[in-house]
Structures are given as C-alpha cells and as structure tokens.
PDB file of N, CA and C in Angstrom:
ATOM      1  N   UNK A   1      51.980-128.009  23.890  1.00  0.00           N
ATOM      2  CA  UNK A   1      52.137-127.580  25.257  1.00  0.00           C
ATOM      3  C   UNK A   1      51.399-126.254  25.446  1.00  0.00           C
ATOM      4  N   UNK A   2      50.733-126.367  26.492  1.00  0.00           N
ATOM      5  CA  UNK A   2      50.157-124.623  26.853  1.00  0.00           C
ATOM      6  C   UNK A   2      48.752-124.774  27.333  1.00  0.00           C
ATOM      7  N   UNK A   3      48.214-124.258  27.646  1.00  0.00           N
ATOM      8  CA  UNK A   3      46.922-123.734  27.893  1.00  0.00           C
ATOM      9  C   UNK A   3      46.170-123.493  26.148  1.00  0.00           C
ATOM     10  N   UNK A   4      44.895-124.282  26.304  1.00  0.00           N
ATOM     11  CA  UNK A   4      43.924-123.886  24.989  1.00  0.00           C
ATOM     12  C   UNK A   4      42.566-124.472  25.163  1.00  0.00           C
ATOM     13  N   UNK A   5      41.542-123.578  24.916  1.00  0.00           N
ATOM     14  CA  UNK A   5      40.288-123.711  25.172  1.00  0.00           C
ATOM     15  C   UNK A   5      39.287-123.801  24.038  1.00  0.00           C
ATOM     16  N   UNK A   6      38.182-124.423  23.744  1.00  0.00           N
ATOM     17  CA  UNK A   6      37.701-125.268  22.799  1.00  0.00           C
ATOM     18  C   UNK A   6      36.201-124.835  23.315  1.00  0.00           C
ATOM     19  N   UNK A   7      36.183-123.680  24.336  1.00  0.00           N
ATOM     20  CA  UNK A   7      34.789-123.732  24.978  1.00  0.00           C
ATOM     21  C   UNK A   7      33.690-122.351  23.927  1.00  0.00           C
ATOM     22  N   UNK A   8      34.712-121.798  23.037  1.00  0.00           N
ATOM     23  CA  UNK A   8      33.718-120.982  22.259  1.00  0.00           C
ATOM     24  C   UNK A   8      33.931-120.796  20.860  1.00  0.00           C
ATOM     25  N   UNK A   9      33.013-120.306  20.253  1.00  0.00           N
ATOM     26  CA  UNK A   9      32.544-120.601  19.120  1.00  0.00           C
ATOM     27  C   UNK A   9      33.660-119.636  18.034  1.00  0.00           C
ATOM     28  N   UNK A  10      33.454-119.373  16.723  1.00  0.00           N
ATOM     29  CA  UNK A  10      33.822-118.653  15.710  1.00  0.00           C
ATOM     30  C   UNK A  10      33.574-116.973  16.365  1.00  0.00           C
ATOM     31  N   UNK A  11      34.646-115.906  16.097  1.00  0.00           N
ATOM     32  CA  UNK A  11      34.443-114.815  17.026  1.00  0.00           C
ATOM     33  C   UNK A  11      34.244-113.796  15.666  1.00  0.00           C
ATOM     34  N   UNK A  12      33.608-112.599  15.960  1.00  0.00           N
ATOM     35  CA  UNK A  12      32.778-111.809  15.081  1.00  0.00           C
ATOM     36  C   UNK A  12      33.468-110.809  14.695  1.00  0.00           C
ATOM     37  N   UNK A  13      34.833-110.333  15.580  1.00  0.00           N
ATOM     38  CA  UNK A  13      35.615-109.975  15.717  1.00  0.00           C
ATOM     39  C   UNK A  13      36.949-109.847  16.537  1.00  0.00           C
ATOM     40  N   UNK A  14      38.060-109.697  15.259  1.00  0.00           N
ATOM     41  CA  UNK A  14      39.143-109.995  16.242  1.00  0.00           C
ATOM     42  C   UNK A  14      39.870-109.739  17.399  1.00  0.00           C
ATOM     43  N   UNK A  15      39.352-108.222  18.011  1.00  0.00           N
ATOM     44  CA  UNK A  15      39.332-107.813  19.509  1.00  0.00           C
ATOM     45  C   UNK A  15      39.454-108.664  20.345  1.00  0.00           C
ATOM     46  N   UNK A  16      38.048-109.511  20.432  1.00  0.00           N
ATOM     47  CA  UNK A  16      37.487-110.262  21.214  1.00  0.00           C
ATOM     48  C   UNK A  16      38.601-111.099  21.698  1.00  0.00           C
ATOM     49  N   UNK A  17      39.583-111.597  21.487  1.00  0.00           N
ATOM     50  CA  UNK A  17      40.502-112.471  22.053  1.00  0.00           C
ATOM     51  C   UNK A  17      41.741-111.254  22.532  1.00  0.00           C
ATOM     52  N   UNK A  18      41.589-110.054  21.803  1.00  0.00           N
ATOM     53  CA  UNK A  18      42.905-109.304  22.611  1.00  0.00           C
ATOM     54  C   UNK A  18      42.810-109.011  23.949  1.00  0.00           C
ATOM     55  N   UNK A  19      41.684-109.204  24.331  1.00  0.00           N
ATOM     56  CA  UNK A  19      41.528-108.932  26.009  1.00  0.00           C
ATOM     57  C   UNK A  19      42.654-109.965  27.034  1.00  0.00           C
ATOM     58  N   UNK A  20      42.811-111.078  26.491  1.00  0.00           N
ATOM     59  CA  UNK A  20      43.596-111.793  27.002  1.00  0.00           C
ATOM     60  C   UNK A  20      45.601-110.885  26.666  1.00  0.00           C
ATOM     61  N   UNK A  21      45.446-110.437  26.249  1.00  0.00           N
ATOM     62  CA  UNK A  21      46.598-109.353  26.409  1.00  0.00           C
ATOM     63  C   UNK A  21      46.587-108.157  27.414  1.00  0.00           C
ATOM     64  N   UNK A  22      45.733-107.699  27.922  1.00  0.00           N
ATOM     65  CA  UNK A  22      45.679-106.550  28.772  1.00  0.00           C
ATOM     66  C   UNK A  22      45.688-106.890  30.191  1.00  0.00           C
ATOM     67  N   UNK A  23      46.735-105.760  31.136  1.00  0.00           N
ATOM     68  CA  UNK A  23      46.701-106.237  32.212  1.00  0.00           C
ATOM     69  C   UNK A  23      45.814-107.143  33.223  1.00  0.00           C
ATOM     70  N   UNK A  24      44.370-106.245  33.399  1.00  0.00           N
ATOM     71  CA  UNK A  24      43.418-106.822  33.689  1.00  0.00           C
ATOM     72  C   UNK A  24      42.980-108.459  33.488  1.00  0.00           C
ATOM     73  N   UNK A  25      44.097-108.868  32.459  1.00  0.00           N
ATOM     74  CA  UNK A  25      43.415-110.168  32.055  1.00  0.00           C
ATOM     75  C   UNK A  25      43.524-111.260  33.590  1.00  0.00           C
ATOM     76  N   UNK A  26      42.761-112.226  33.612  1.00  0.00           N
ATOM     77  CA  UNK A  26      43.566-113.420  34.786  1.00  0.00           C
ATOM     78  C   UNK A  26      44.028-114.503  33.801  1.00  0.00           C
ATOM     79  N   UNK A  27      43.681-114.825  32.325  1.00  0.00           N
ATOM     80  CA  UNK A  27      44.381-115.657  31.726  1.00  0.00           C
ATOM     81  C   UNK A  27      45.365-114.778  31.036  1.00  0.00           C
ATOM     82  N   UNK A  28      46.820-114.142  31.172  1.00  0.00           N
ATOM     83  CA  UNK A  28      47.592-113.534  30.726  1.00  0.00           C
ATOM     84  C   UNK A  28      48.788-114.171  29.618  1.00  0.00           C
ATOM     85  N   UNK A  29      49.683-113.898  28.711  1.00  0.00           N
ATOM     86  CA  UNK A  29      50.441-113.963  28.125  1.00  0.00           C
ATOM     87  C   UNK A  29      51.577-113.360  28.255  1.00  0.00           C
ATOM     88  N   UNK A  30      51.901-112.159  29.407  1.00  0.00           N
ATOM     89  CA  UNK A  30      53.128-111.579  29.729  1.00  0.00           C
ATOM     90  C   UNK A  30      52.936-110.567  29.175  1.00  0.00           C
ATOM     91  N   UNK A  31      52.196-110.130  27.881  1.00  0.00           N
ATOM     92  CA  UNK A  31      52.055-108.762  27.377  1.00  0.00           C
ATOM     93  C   UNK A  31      51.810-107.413  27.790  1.00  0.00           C
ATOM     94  N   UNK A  32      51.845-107.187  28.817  1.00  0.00           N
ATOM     95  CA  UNK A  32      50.786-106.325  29.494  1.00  0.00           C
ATOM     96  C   UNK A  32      51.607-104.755  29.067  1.00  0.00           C
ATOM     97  N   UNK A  33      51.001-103.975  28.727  1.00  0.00           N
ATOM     98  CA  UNK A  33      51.523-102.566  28.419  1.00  0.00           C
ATOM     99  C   UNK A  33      50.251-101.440  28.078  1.00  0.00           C
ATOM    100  N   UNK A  34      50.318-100.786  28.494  1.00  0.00           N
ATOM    101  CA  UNK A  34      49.037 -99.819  28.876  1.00  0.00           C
ATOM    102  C   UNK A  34      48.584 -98.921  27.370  1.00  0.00           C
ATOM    103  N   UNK A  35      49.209 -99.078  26.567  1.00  0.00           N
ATOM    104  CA  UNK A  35      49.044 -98.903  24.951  1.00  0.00           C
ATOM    105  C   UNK A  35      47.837-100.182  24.732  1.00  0.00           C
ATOM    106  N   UNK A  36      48.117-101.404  25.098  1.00  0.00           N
ATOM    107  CA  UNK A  36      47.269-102.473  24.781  1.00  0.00           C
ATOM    108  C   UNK A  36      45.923-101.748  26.060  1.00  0.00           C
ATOM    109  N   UNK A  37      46.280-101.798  27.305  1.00  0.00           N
ATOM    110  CA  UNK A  37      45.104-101.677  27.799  1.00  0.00           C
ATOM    111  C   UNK A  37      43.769-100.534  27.319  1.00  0.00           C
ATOM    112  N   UNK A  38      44.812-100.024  26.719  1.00  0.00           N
ATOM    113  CA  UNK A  38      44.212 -98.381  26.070  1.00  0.00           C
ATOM    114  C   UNK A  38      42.958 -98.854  24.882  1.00  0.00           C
ATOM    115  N   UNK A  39      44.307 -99.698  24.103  1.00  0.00           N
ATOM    116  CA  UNK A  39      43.311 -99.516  22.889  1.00  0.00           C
ATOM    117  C   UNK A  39      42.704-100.865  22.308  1.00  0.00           C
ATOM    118  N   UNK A  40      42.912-101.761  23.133  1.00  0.00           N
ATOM    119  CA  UNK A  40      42.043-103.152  23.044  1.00  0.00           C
ATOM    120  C   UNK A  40      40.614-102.931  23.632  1.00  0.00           C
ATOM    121  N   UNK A  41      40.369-102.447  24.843  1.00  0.00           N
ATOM    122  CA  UNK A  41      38.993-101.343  25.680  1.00  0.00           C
ATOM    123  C   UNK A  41      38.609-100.756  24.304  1.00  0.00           C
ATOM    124  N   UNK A  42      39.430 -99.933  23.952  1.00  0.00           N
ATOM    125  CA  UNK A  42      38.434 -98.835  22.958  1.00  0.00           C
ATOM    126  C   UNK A  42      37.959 -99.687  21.910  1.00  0.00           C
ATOM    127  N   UNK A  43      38.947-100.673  20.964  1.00  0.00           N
ATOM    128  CA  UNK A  43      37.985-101.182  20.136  1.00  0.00           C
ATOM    129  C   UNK A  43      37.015-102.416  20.131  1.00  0.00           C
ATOM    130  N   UNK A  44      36.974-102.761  21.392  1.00  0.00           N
ATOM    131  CA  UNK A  44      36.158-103.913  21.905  1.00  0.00           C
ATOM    132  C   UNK A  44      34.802-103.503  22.154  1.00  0.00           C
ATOM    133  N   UNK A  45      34.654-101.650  22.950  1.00  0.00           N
ATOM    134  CA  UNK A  45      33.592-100.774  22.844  1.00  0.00           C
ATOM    135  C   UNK A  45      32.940-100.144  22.136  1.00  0.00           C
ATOM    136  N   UNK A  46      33.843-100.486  20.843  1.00  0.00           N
ATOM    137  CA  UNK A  46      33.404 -99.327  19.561  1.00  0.00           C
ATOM    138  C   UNK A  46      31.761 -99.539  19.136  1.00  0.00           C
ATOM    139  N   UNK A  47      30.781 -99.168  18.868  1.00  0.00           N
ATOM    140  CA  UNK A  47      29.663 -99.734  18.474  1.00  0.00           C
ATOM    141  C   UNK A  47      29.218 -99.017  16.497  1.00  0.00           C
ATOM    142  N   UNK A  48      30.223 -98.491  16.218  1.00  0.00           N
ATOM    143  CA  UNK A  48      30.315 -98.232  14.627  1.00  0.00           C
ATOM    144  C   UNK A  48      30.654 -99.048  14.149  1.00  0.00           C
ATOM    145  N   UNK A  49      29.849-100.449  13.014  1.00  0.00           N
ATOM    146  CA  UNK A  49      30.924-101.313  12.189  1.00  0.00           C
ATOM    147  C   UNK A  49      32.368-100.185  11.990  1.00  0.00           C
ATOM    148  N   UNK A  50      32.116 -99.337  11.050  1.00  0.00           N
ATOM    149  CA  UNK A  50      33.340 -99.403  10.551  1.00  0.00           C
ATOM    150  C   UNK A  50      34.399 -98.468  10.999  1.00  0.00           C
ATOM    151  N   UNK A  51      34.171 -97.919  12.137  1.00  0.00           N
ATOM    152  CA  UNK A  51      35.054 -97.267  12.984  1.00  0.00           C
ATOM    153  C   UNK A  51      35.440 -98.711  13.975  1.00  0.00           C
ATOM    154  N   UNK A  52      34.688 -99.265  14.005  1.00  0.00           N
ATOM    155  CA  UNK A  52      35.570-100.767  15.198  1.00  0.00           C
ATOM    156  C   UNK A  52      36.300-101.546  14.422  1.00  0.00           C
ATOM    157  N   UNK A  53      36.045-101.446  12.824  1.00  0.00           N
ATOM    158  CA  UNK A  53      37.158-102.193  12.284  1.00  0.00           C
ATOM    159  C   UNK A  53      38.554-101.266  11.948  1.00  0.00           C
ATOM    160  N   UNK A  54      38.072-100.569  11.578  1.00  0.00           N
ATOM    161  CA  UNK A  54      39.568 -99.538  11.902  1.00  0.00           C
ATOM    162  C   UNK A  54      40.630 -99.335  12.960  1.00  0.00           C
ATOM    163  N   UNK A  55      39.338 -99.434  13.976  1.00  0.00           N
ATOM    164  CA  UNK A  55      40.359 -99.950  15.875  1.00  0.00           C
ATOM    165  C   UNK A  55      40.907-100.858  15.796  1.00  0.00           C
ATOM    166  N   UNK A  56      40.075-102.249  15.165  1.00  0.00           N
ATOM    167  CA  UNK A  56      40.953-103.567  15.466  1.00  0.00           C
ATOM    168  C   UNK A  56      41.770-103.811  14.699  1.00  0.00           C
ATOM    169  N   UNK A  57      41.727-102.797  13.446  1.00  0.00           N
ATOM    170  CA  UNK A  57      43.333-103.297  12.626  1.00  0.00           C
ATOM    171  C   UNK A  57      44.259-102.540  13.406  1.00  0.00           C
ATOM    172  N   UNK A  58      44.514-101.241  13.852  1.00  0.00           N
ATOM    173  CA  UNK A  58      44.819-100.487  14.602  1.00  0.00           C
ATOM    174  C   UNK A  58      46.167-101.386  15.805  1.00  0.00           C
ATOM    175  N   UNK A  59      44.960-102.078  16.513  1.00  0.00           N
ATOM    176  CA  UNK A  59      45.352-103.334  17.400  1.00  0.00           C
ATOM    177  C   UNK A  59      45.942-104.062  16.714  1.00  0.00           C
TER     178      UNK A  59
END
C-alpha cells in the first residue's frame, strides 16, 4: 500500500531522497520540522565530497 515510484535510477547520494521530508516537499510524509528543512538544504548543497558526506550522515 502507498505511493512508490520506479521513475529513477540508483542515487549518488543519500540526501537526494531526504527532500521528500522537508516542508517544501509536495510529495510529503508528515515529517516536516525545520531542523530537517535546515539541514537536508545544507547537505544536498554541499559541493565538498567529504564535507557532504559528513552532512548526510549528520541527516
């Protein structure tokens, strides 16, 4: 049961799907809390490998 999409590929990092947690999202999960909006943005923007993997464990 639920909503699930099959339309993209293997992701490069695991950020990439936390966006669907942040208010802003239109496909939402109920999560919404401005800690997530904070720091799902920051490590989705990060452009250092290894400072963006530090964000997304972080997340």
């Amino acid at each position: 049961m639920g909503a699930n999409c099959h339309t993209v590929g293997v992701r490069l990092s695991p950020i990439i799907d936390a966006y669907s947690y942040q208010t802003k999202s239109t496909f939402s999960y109920g999560t919404h809390h401005p800690w997530l909006d904070k720091n799902v943005g920051d490590a989705a923007t990060e452009v250092d490998p290894d400072v963006a993997w530090e964000k997304n464990l972080k997340v």
